[in-house]
Protein backbone atom coordinates (compact mmCIF):
# COMPACT_ATOMS: atom_id res chain seq x y z
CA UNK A 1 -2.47 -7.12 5.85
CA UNK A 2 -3.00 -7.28 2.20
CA UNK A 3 0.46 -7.81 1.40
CA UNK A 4 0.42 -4.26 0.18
CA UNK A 5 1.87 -4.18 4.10
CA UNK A 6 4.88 -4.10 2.25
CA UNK A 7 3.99 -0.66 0.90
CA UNK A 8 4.31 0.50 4.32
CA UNK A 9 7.73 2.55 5.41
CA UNK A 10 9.25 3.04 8.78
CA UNK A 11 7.34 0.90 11.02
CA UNK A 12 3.83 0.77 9.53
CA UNK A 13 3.31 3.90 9.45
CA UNK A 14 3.89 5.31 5.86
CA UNK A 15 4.31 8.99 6.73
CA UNK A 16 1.08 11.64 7.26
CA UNK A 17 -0.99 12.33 4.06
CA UNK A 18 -2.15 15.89 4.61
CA UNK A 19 -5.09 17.07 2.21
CA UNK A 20 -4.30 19.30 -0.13
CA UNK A 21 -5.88 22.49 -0.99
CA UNK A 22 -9.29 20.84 -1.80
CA UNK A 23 -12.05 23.22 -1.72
CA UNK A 24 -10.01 25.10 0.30
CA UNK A 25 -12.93 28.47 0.64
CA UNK A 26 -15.14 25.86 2.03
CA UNK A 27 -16.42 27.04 5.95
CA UNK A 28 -15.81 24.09 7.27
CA UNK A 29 -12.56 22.06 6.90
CA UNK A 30 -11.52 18.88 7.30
CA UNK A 31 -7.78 17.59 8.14
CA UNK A 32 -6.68 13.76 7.52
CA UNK A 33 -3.89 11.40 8.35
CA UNK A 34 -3.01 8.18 6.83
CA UNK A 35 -1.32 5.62 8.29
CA UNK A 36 -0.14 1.65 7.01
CA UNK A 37 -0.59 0.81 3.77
CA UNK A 38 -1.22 2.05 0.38
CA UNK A 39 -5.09 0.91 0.16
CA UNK A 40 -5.54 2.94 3.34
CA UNK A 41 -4.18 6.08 1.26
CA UNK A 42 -6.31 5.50 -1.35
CA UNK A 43 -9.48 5.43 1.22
CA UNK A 44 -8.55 8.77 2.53
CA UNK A 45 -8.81 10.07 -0.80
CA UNK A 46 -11.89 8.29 -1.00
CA UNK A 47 -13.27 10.35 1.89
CA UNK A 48 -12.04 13.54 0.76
CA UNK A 49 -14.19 12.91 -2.40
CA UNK A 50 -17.19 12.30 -0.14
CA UNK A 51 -16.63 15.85 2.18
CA UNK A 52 -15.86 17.89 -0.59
CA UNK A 53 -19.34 16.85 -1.88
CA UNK A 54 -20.93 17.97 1.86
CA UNK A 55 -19.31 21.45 1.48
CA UNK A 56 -16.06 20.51 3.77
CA UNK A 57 -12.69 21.72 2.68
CA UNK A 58 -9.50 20.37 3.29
CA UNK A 59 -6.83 22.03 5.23
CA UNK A 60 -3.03 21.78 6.24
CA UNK A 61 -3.40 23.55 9.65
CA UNK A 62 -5.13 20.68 12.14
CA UNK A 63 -6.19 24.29 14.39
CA UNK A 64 -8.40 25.67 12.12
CA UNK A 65 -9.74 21.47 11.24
CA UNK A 66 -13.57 21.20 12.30
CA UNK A 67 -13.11 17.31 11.91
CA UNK A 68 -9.66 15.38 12.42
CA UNK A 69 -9.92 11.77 10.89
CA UNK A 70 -6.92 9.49 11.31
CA UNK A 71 -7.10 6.37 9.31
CA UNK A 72 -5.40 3.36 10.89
CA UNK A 73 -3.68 0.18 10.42
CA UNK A 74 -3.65 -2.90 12.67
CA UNK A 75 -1.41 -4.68 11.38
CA UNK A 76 0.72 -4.28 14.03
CA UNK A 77 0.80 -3.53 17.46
CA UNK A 78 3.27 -0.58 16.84
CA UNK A 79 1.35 1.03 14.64
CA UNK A 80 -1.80 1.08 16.69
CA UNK A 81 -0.03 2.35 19.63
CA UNK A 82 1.40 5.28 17.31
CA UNK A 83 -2.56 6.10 16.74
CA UNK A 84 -3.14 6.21 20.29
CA UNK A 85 -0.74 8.77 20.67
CA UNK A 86 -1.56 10.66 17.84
CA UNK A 87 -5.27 10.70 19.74
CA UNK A 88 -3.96 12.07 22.91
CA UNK A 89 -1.96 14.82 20.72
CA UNK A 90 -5.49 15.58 19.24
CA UNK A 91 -7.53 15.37 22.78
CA UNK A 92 -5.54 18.62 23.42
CA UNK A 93 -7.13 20.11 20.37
CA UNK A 94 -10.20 19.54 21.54
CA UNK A 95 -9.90 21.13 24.90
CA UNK A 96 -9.74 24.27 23.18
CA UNK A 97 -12.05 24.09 20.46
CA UNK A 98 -14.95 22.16 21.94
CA UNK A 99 -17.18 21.52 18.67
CA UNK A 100 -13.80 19.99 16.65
CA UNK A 101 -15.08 16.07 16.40
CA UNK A 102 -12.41 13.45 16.35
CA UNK A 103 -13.23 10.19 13.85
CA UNK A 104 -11.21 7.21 13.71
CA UNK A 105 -11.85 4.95 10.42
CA UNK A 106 -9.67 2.13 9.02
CA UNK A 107 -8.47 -1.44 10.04
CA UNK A 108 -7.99 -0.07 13.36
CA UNK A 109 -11.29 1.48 13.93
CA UNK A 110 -12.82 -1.75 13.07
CA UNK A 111 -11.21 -3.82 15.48
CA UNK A 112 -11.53 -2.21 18.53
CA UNK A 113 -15.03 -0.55 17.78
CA UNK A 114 -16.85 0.66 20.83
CA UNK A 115 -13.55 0.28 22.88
CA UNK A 116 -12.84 3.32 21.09
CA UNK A 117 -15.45 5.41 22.10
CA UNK A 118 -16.16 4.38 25.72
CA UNK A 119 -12.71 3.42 27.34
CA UNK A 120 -10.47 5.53 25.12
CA UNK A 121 -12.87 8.87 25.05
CA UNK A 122 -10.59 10.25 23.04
CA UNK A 123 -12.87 9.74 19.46
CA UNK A 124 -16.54 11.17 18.28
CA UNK A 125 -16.61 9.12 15.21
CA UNK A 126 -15.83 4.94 14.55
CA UNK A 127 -16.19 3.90 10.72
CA UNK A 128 -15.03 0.74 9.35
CA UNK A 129 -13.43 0.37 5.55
CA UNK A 130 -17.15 -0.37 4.04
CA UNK A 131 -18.93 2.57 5.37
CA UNK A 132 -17.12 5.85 4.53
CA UNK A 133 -20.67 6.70 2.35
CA UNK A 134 -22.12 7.36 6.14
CA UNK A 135 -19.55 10.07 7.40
CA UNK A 136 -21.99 12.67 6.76
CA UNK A 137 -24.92 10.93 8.91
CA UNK A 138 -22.17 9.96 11.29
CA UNK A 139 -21.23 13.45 11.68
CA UNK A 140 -24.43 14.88 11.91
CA UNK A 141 -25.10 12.92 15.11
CA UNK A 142 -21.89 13.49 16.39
CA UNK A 143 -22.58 16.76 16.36
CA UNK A 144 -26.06 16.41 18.17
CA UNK A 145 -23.76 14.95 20.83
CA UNK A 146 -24.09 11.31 20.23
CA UNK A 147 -21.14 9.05 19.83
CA UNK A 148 -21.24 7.36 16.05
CA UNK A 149 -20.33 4.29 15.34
CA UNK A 150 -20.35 2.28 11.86
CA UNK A 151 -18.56 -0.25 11.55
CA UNK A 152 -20.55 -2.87 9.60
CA UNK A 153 -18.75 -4.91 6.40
CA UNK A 154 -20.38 -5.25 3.05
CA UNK A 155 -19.77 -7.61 0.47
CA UNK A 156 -20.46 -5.99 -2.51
CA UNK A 157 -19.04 -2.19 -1.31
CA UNK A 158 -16.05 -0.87 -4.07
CA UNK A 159 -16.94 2.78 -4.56
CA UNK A 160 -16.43 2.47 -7.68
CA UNK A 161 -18.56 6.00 -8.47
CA UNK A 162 -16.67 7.89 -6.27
CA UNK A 163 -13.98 9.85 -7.95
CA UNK A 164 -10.80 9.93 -5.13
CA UNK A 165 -9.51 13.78 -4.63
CA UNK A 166 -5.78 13.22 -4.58
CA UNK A 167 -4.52 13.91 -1.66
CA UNK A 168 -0.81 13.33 -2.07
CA UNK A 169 -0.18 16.55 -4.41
CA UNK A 170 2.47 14.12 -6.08
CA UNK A 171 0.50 14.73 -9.88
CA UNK A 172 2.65 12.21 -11.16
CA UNK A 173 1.98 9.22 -10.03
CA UNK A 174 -1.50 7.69 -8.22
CA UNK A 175 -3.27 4.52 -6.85
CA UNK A 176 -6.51 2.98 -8.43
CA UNK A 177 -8.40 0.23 -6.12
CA UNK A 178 -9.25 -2.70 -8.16
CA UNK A 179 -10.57 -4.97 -5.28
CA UNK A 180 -11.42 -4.59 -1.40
CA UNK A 181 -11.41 -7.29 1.09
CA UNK A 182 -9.32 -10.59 1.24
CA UNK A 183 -10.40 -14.33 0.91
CA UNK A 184 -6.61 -15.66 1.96
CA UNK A 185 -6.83 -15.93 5.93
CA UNK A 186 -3.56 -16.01 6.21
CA UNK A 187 -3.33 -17.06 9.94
CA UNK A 188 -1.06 -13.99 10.66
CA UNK A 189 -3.01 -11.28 8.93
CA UNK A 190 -6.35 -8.86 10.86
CA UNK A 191 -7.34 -8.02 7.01
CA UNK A 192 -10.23 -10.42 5.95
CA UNK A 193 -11.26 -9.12 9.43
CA UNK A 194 -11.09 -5.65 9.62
CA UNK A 195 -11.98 -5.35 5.63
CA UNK A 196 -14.04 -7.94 4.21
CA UNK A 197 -14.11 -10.87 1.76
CA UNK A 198 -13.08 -10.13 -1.34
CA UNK A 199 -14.69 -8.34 -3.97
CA UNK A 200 -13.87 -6.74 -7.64
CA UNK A 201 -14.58 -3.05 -8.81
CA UNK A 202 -16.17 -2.68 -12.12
CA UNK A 203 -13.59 -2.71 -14.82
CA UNK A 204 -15.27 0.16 -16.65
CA UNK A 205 -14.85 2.32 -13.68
CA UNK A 206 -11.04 1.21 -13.07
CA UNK A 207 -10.31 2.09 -16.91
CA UNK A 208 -12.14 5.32 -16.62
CA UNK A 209 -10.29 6.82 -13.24
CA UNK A 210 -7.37 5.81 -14.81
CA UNK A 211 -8.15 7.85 -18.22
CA UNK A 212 -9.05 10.36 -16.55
CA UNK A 213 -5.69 10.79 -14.53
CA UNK A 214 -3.76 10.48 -17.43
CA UNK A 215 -5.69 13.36 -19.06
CA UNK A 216 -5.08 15.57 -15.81
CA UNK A 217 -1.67 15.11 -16.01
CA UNK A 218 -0.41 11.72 -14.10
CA UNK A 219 2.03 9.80 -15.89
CA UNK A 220 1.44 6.43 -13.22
CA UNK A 221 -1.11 4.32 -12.05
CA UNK A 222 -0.37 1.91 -9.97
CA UNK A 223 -3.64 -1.28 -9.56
CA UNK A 224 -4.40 -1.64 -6.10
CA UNK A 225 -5.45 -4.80 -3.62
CA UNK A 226 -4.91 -7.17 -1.28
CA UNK A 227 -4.61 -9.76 -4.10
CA UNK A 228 -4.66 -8.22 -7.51
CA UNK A 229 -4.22 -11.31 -9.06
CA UNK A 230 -7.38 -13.16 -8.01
CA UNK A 231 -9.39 -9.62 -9.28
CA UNK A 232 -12.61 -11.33 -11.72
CA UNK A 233 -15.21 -9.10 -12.61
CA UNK A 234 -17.97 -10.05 -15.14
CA UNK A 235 -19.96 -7.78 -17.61
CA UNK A 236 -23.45 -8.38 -16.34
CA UNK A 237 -24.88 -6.63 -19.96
CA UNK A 238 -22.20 -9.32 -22.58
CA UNK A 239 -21.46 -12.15 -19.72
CA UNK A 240 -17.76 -10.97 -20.63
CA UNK A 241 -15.55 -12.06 -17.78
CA UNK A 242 -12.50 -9.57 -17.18
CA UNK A 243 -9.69 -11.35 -15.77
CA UNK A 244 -6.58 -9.51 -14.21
CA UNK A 245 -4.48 -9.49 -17.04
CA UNK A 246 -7.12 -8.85 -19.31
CA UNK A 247 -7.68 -5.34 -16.42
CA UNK A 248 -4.28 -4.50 -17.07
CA UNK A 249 -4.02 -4.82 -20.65
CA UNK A 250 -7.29 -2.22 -20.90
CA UNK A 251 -5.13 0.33 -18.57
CA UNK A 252 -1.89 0.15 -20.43
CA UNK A 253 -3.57 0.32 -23.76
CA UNK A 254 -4.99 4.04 -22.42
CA UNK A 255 -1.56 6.07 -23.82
CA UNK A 256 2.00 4.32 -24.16
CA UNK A 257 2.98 7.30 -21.91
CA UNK A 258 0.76 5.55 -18.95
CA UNK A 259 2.99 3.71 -17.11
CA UNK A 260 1.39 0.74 -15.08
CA UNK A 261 2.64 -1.11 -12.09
CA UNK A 262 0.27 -3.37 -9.48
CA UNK A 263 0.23 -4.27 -6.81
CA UNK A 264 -0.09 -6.84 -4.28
CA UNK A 265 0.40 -10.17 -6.44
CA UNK A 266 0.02 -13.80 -4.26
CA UNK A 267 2.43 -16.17 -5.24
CA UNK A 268 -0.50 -18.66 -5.22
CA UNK A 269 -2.38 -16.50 -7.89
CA UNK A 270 -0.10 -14.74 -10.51
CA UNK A 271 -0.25 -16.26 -13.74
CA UNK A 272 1.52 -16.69 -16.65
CA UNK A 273 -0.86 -14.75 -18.84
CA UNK A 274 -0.28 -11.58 -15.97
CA UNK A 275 3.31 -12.33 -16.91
CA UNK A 276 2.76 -12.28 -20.90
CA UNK A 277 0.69 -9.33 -20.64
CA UNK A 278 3.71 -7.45 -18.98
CA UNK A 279 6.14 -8.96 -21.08
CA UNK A 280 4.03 -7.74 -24.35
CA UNK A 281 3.86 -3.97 -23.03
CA UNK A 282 6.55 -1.53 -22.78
CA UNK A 283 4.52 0.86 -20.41
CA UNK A 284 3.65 -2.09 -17.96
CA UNK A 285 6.66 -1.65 -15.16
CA UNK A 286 8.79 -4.59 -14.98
CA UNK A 287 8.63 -5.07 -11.13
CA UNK A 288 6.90 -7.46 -9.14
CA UNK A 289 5.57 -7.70 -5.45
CA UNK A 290 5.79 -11.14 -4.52
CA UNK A 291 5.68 -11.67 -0.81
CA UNK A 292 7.09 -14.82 0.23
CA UNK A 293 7.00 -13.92 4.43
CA UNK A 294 8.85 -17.41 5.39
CA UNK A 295 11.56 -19.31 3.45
CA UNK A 296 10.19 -22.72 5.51
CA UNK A 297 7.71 -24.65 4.00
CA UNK A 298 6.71 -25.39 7.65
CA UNK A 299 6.39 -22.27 8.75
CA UNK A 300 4.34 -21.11 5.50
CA UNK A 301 1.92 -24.05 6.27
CA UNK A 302 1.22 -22.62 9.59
CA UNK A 303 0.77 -19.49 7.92
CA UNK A 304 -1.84 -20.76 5.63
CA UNK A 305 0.26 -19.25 2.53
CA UNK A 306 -0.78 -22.25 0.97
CA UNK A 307 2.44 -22.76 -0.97
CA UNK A 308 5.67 -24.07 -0.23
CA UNK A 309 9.58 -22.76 -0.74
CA UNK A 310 9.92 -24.96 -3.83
CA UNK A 311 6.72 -23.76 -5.36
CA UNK A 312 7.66 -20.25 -4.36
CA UNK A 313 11.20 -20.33 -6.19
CA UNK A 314 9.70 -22.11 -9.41
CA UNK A 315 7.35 -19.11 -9.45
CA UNK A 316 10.61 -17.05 -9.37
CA UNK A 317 12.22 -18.56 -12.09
CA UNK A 318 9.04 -18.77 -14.35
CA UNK A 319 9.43 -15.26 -13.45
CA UNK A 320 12.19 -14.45 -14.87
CA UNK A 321 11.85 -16.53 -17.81
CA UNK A 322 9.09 -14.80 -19.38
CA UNK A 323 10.26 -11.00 -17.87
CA UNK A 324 14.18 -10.97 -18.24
CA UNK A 325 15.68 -8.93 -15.87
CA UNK A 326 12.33 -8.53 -13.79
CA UNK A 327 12.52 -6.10 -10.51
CA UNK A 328 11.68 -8.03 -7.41
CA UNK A 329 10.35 -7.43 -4.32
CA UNK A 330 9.19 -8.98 -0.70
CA UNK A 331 7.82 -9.34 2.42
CA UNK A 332 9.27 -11.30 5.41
CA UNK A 333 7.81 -12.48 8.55
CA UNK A 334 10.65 -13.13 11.27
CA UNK A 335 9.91 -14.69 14.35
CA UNK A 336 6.44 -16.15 13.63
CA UNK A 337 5.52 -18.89 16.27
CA UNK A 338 7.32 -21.84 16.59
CA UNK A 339 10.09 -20.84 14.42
CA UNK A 340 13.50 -22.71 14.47
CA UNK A 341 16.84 -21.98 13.95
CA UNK A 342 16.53 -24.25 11.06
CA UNK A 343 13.43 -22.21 9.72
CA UNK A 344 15.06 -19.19 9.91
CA UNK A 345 18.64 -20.38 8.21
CA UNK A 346 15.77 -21.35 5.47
CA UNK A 347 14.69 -18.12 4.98
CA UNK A 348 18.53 -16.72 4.79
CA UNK A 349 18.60 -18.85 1.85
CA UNK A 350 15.83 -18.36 0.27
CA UNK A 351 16.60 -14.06 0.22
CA UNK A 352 20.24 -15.37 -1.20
CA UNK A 353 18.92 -17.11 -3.67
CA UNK A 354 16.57 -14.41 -4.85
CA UNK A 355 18.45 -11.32 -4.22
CA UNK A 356 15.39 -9.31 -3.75
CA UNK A 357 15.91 -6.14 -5.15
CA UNK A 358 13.54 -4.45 -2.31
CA UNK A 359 12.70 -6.38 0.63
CA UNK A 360 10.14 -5.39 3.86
CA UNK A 361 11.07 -7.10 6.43
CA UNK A 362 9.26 -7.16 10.10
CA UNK A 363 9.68 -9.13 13.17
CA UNK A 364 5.94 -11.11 13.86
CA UNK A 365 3.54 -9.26 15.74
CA UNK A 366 0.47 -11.03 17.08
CA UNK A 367 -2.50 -9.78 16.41
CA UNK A 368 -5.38 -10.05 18.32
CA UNK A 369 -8.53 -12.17 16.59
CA UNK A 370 -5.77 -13.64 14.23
CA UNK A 371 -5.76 -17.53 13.42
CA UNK A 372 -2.73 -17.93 14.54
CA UNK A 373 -3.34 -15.69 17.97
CA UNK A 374 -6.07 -18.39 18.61
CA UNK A 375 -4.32 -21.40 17.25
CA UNK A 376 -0.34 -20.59 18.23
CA UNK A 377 1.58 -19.51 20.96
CA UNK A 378 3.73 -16.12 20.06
CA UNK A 379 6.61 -18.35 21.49
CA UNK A 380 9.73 -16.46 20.19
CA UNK A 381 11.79 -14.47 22.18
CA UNK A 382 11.39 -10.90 20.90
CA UNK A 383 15.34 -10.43 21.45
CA UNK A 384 15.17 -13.84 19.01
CA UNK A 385 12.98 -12.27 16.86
CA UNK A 386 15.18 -8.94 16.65
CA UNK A 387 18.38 -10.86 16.13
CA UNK A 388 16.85 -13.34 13.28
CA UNK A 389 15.28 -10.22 11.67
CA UNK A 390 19.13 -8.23 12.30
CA UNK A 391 20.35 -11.11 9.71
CA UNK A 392 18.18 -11.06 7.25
CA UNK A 393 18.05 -7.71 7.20
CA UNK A 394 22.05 -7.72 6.47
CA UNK A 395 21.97 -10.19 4.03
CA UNK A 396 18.89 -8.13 2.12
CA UNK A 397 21.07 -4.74 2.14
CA UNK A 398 24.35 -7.11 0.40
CA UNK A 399 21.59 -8.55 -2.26
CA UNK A 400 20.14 -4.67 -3.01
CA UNK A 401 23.85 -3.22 -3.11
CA UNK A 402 25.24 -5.62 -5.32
CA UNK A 403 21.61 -5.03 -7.43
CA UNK A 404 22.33 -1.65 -8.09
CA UNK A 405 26.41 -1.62 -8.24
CA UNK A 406 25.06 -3.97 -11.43
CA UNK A 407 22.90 -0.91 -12.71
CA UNK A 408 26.08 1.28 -13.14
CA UNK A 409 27.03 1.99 -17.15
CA UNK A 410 23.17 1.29 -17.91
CA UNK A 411 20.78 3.47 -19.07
CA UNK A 412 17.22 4.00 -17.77
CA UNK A 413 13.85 5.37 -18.80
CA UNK A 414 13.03 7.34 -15.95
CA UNK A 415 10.02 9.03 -15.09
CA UNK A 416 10.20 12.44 -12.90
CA UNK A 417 8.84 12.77 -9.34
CA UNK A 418 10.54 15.91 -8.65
CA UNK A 419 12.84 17.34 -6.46
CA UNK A 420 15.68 15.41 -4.70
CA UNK A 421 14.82 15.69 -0.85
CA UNK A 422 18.64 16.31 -0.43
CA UNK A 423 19.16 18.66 -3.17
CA UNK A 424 16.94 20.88 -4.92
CA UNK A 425 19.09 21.41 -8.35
CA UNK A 426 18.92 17.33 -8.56
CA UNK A 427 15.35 15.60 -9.66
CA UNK A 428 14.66 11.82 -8.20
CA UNK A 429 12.11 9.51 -10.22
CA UNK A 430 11.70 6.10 -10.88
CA UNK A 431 12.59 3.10 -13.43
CA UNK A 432 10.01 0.43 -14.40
CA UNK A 433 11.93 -1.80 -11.91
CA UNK A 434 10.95 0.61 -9.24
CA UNK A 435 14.03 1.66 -8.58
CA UNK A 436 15.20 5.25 -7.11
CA UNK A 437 17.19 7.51 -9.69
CA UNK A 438 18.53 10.77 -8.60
CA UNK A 439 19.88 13.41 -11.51
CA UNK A 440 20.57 16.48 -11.85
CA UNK A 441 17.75 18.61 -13.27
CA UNK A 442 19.19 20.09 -16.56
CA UNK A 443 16.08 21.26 -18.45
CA UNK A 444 14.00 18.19 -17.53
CA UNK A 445 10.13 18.76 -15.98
CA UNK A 446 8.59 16.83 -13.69
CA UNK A 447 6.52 14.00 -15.54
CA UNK A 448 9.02 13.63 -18.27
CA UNK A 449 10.22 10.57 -19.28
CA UNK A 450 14.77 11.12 -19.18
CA UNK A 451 16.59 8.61 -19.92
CA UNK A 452 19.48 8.51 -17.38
CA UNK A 453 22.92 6.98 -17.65
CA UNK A 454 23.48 5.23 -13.70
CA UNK A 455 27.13 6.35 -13.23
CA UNK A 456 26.90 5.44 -9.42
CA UNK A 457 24.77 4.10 -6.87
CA UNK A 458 23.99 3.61 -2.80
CA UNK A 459 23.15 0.59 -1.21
CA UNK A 460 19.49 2.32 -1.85
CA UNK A 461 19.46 4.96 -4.41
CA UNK A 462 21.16 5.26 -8.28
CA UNK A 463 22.88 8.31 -9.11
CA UNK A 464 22.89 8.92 -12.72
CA UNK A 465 22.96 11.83 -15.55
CA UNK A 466 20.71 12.76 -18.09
CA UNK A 467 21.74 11.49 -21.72
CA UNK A 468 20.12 12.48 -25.17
């Protein structure tokens, strides 16, 4: 997937994104859950925008829901079978309220299509990523009784007029789509697939949601795509072409108190005028997603990364030349076919040499309709592919402890979240390197910026104390 993938926590499957309180006196209501990656998020807030504007409301209790959506991921095979259950959870739901409709939209809906609705029963309503503007229509004939099905891609589809009701009730921190769709085929990856080729939002529109966040309160945007680095829109009225550094410099020049982070960058792609623009702006995060998925040059040939390890690490260390101190981040493919003991001791070396400071790491999954599901065999052992992902997996948790035993005696700018999950009197937020603070409150607000001393840390989490 967009190697936003990496965004994705505990298997794929991100956690459930419940709507908030949106329209909430509305008579009909509507109740969504998100699953995979941060784009898909950031299209369920997409479609919350478009109910509200048909008179649904959202609501927290899935009994009193007149429509369920569940937007899915493909990306692997674990997270569709978590939809499928989540479908027969539903079906029950339905057996007692027989006018509740069930829709399925996402990655997932658009791969398996009419499979959904004839073999599985278990949906009313199929929508693919480029046609969430039909849900009413789609409803209406699901309600007539017809199954509804649209699943078709566009290439020119962005929303960019749609203003996204937040769903995640965070009001500190948000996502902004820049592009949709991916022009990589990465021979591992369902996305250009299930989402498109690639295509760039209107920078006005990108500059303006992201104004407008800041004035309701949000003190983070973060730019969102499959590749933000290949984003290129042009001015059709001046000819002016917007570039994606020139994006970001627009959105960090909206308030010094926006803070900006991005994300996915391909190591192909990021450039060293992204990395000047960061360098040149305190309220750009310094943090990059860089997703390397093999440390063999072989194995990222057969991947059609189009790059090799050498390339990979000079990127690295240009990297860190021009962004001291830079947070770093990952993705790893384990497993993938044909890999070798060899390839694999190469991509030990190549998280040693790194020392990601976040890394998400996933045994290979084949995916059905994949380049590499037609062209490979998925010829690893998965007990191979668990062991080989065991390793790296230890050697990533040495590289992050060691990172943050190295943050201890330094002080942060931190930005607050909110409450600790694991203690209430303690706040957790974030520094521009994307890491984890937790503090105790003192007389701090959510969406201040504290600066925090780090007097002790977790192989995951700092632990730190306010300072004046």
């Amino acid at each position: 997937m967009l190697e936003i993938e990496s965004k994705v926590i505990d298997e794929n499957i991100q956690g459930t994104a419940l709507a908030s309180e949106v329209n909430a006196q509305a008579e009909k209501k509507f109740y969504i859950e998100s699953y995979g990656c941060a784009m898909n998020f950031n299209d369920s807030e997409i479609i919350a925008s478009i109910l509200h504007e048909v008179g649904y409301g959202a609501t927290k209790d899935i009994e009193e829901a007149n429509l369920i959506l569940i937007n899915t991921c493909s990306i692997r095979d674990k997270a569709e079978q978590t939809v499928r259950h989540r479908l027969m959870h539903f079906k029950g739901f339905k057996k007692r309220n027989r006018t509740m409709l069930v829709g399925v939209m996402g990655c997932m809906a658009e791969r398996l299509k009419e499979k959904l609705l004839e073999e599985e029963k278990l949906v009313d309503i199929v929508m693919g990523p480029d046609s969430y503007r039909t849900l009413p229509a789609l409803i209406a004939e699901a309600e007539s009784g017809q199954k509804s099905v649209n699943v078709l891609l566009s290439r020119d589809e962005t929303y960019a007029d749609i203003n996204p009701v937040r769903l995640d009730g965070n009001g500190v921190s948000s996502f902004v789509s820049i592009t949709r769709g991916c022009n990589n085929m990465c021979s591992f990856c369902v996305v250009p697939f299930t989402r498109g080729r690639e295509r760039s939002r209107d920078a006005d529109s990108i500059v303006r949601e992201a104004r407008e966040l800041f004035e309701n309160g949000y003190r983070e945007v973060t730019l969102l795509g499959q590749n933000v680095d290949s984003y290129r829109w042009e001015n059709e009225q001046t000819n002016e072409l917007v570039t994606f550094a020139n994006l970001m410099e627009r959105v960090a020049l909206i308030d010094p108190l926006l803070r900006v982070r991005f994300s996915t960058s391909h190591p192909k792609d990021i450039t060293d005028e992204v990395l000047h623009v960061i360098a040149r702006h305190d309220n750009i995060c310094n943090y990059i997603h860089l997703p390397i998925q093999s440390g063999s040059t072989r194995i990222l040939q057969l991947m059609n990364r189009t790059y090799t390890k050498e390339w990979y690490l000079h990127k690295v260390k240009r990297i860190m030349e021009i962004i001291p101190g830079c947070g770093l981040s990952t993705d790893i493919i384990t497993g993938f076919c044909t890999e070798t003991e060899e390839d694999h001791q190469e991509t030990i070396d190549i998280v040693k040499q790194c020392k990601f400071d976040l890394a998400y790491m996933y045994a290979y999954s084949e995916r059905p309709g994949t380049l590499a599901a037609r062209r490979y065999a998925d010829d690893i052992p998965e007990e191979v592919k668990s062991s080989r992902l065991s390793e790296i997996i230890d050697v990533h948790r040495i590289n992050s402890h060691n990172s943050n035993l190295a943050d201890v005696g330094k002080t942060y700018d931190v930005l607050v979240e909110g409450p600790s999950k694991k203690n209430s009197d303690d706040y957790c937020g974030r520094t521009d390197k994307n890491k984890m603070v937790v503090f105790a409150k003192g007389t701090s607000q959510k969406c201040d910026y504290v600066k925090v001393l780090i007097t002790g840390c977790t192989s995951g989490t700092l632990l730190g104390e306010i300072v004046e």
